[in-house]
Protein backbone atom coordinates (compact mmCIF):
# COMPACT_ATOMS: atom_id res chain seq x y z
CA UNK A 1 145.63 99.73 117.38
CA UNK A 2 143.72 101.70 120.12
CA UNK A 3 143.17 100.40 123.57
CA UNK A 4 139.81 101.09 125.15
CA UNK A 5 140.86 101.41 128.67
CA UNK A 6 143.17 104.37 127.99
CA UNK A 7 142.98 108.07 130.16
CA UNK A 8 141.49 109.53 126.49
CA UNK A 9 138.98 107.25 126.01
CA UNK A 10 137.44 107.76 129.22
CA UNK A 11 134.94 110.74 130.09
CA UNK A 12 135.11 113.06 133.09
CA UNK A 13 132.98 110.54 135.24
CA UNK A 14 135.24 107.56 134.45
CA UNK A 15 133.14 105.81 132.17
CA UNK A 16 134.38 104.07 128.63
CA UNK A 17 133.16 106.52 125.69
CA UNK A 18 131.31 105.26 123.58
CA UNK A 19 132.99 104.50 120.36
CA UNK A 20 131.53 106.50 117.26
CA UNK A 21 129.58 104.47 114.34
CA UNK A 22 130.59 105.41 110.55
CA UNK A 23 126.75 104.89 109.57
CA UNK A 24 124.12 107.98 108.80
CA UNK A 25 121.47 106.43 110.88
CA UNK A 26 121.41 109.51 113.33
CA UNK A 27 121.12 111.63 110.64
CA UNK A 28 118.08 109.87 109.18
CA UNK A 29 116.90 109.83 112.40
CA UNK A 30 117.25 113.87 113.09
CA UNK A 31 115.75 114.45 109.50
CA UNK A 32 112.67 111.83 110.18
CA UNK A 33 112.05 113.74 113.29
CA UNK A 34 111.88 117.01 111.85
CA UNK A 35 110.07 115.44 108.70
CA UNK A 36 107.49 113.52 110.95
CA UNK A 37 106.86 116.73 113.18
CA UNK A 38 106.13 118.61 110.54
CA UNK A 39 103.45 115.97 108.73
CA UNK A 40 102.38 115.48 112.82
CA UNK A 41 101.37 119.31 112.78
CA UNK A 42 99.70 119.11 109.89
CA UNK A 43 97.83 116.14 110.07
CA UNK A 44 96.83 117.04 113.50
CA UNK A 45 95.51 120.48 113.06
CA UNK A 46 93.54 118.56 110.12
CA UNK A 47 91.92 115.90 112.89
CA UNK A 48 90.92 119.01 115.40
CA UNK A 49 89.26 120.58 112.59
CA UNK A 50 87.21 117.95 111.34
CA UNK A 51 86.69 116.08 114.90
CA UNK A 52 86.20 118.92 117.27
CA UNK A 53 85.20 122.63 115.33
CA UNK A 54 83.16 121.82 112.37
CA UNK A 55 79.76 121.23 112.09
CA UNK A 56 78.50 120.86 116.24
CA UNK A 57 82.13 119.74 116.93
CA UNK A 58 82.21 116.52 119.97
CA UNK A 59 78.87 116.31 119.83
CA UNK A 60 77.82 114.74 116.43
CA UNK A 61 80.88 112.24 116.82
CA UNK A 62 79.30 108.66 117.40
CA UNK A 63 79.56 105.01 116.37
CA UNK A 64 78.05 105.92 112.85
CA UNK A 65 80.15 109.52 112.21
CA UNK A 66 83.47 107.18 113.07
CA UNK A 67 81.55 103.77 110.88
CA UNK A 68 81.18 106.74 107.57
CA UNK A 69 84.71 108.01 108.38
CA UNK A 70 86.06 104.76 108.47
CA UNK A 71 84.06 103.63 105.65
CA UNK A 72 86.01 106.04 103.31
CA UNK A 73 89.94 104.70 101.67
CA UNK A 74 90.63 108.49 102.31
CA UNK A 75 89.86 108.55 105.61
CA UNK A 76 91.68 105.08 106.91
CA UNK A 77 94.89 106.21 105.10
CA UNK A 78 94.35 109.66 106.82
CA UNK A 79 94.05 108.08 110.21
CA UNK A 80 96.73 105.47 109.34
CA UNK A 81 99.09 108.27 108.65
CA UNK A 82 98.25 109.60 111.85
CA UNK A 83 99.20 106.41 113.77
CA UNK A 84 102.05 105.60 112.03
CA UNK A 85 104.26 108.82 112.63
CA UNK A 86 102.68 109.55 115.76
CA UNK A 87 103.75 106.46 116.92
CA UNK A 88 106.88 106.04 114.76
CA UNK A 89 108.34 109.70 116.11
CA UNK A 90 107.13 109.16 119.92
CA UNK A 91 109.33 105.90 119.41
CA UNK A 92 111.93 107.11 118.12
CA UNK A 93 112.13 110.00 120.61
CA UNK A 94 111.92 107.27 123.59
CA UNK A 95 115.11 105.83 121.74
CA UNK A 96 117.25 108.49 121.94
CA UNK A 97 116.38 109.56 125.49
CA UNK A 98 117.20 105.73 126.26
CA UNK A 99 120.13 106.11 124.29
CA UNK A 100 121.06 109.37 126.31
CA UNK A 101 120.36 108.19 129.88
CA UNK A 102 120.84 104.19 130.18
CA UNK A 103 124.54 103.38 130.59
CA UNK A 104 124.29 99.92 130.87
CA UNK A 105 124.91 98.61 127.45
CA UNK A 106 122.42 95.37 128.33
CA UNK A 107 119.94 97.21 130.32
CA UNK A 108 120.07 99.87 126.81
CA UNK A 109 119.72 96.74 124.82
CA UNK A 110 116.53 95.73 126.89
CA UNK A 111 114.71 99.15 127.26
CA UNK A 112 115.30 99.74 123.22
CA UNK A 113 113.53 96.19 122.63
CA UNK A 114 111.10 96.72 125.11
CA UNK A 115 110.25 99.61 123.75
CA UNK A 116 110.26 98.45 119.70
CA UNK A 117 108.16 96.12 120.77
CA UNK A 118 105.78 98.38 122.28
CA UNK A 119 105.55 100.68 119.16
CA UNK A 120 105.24 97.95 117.03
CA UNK A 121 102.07 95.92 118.88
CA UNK A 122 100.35 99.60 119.27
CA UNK A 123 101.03 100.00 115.43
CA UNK A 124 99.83 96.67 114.88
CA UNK A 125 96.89 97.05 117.07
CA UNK A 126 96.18 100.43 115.47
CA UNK A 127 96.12 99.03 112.02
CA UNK A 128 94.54 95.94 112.66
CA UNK A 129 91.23 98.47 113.78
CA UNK A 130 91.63 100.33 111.29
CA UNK A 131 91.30 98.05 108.38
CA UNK A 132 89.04 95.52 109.67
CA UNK A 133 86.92 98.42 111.06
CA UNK A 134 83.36 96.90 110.65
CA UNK A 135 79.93 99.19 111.14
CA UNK A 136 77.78 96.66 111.31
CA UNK A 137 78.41 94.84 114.49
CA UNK A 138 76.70 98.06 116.31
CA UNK A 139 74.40 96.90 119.08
């Protein structure tokens, strides 16, 4: 049996250490990251090609270009794929720097729902416009 209050289980400023989990979701969590950056890259070189460089760049981007974009199954799961790890990997970034720098175990608990409910209404938000996306209701 292990006491908690011990000289070893205390770090160099005097604070309980935290006690170590036996599950692999850090690892998932390191390989998502470097999975989800990767996809991130790519799908966002993709978007600055179509959006910004090709064919009169800014310029020709308007109600109807995004109504045709939107328009196409290829396109919404394009730009869905976009939201979701974008939003997925900034989230789970903002969890381990909460995880890192809040010591409070209840003010961690807060910040961490705070913020999964943050990602999920912007995710929910984000999908919601993108599949009920409708090009007639121009003015």
């Amino acid at each position: 049996m292990t006491q908690l209050n011990t000289a070893e289980n205390r770090s160099r400023a005097g604070q309980p250490v935290r006690q170590r989990t036996s599950s692999n979701t850090e690892l998932y969590s390191w390989i998502f990251m470097r999975v989800s950056g990767i996809l991130l890259v790519l799908l966002l070189f993709g978007h600055l090609w179509i959006m910004h460089l090709i064919e009169g760049g800014v310029s020709r981007v308007n109600f109807a270009f995004v109504a045709g974009r939107l328009a196409s199954p290829f396109w919404q799961t394009y730009d869905w794929a976009l939201l979701f790890l974008a939003t997925i990997h900034g989230g789970n970034g903002m969890r381990i720097i909460v995880t890192d720098y809040v010591r409070s175990p209840q003010k961690r608990f807060w910040a961490k729902m705070a913020l999964y409910a943050t990602a999920g209404f912007m995710l929910l938000l984000g999908t919601l416009v993108i599949v009920t996306f409708d090009p007639t209701l121009q003015g």
